[in-house]
Protein backbone atom coordinates (compact mmCIF):
# COMPACT_ATOMS: atom_id res chain seq x y z
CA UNK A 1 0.00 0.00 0.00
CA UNK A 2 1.57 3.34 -0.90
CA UNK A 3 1.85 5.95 1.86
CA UNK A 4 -0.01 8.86 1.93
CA UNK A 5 1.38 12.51 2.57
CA UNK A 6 -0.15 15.88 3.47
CA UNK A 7 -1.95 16.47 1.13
CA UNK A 8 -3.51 13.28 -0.14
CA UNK A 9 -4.50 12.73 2.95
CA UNK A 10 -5.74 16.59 3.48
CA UNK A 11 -7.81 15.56 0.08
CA UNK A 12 -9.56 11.88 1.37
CA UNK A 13 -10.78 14.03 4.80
CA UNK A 14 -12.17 17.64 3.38
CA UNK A 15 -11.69 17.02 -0.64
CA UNK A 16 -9.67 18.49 -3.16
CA UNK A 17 -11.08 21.82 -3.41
CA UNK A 18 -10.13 22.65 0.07
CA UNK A 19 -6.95 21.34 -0.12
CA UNK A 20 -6.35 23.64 -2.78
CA UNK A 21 -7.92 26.64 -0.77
CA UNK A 22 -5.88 25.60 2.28
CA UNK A 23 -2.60 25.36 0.45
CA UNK A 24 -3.47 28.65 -1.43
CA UNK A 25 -3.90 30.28 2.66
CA UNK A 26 -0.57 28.78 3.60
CA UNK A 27 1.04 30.43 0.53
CA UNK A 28 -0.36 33.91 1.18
CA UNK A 29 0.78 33.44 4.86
CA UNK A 30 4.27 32.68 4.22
CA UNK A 31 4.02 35.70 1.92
CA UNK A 32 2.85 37.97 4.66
CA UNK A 33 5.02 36.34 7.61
CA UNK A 34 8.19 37.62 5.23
CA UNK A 35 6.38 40.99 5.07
CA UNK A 36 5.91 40.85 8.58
CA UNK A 37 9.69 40.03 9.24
CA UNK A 38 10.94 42.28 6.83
CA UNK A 39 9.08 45.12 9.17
CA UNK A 40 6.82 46.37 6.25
CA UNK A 41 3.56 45.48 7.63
CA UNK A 42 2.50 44.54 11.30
CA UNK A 43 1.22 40.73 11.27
CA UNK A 44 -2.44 41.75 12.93
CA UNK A 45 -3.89 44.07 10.31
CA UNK A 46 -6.21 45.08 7.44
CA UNK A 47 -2.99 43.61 5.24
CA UNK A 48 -4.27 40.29 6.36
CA UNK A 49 -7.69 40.85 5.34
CA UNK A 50 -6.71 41.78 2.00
CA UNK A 51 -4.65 38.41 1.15
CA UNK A 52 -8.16 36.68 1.79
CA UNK A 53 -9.17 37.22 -2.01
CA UNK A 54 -5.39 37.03 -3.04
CA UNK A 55 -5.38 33.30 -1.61
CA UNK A 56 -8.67 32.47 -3.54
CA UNK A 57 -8.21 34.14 -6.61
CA UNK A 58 -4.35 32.60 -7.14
CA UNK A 59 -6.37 29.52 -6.33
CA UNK A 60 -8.58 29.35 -9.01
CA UNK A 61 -5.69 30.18 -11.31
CA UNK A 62 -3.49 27.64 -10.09
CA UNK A 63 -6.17 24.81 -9.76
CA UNK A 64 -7.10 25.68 -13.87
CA UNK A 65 -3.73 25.94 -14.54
CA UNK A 66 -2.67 22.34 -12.80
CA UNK A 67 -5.72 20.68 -14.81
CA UNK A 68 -4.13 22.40 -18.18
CA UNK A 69 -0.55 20.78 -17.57
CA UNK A 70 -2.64 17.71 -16.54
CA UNK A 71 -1.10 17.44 -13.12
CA UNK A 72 -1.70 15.04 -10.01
CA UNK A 73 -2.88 16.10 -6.96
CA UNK A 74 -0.13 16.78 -4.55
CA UNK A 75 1.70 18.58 -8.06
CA UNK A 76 -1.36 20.65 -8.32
CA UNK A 77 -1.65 21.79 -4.82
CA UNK A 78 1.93 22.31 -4.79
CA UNK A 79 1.72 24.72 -7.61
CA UNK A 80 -1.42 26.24 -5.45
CA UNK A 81 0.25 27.12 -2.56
CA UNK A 82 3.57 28.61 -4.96
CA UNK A 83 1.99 30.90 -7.01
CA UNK A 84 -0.11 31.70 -4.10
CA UNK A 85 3.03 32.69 -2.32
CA UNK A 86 3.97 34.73 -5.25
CA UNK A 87 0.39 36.35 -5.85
CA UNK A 88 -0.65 38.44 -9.04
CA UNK A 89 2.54 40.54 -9.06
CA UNK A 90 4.90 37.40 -8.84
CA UNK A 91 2.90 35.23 -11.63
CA UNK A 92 3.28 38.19 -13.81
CA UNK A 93 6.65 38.68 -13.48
CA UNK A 94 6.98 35.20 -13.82
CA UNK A 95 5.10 34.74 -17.05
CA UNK A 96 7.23 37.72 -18.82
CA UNK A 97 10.47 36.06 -17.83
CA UNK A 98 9.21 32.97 -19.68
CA UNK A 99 8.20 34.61 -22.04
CA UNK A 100 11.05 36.77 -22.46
CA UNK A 101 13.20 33.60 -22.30
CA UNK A 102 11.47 32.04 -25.12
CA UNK A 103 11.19 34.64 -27.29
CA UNK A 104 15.29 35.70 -27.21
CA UNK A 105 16.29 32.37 -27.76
């Protein structure tokens, strides 16, 4: 029988879609916890508010974008919680760099 991590097992108890939303949370909290640290916004605050549609927007995006590439479930909610992390801003950047890549090679 093959073991079960994290996340499969976060799947079998509450299902995928809020695995996805969790992991999309955790991303936007590590994101704010290094804001925090960094001394450029206090952890208790309407910052924290604002990262709740950050977390389910970059969700939806990531969970589309994991069915696209066709990946499996602990992929997919791995690729949840990283773009959460790196939110609209970070994709973006992201997405020119590949596409900058691409396009001078």
């Amino acid at each position: 029988m093959p073991e079960k991590g994290l996340i499969d097992t976060m799947t079998a108890l509450w299902g995928g879609a809020v695995a996805t939303l969790i992991a999309a949370f955790v991303g936007r909290l590590m994101y704010h916890t290094s804001e925090v640290r960094a001394h450029r916004r206090p952890f208790f605050g309407w910052e924290l508010l604002w990262e709740i549609p950050v977390a389910v927007g970059m969700a939806v995006i990531g969970e589309a974008l994991s069915r696209y590439l066709g990946l499996d479930s602990p992929v997919s909610t791995g690729l949840v919680a990283t773009l959460a992390y790196l939110g609209p801003r970070g994709a973006e950047a992201l997405i020119e760099r590949l596409i900058r890549g691409k396009s001078a090679g």
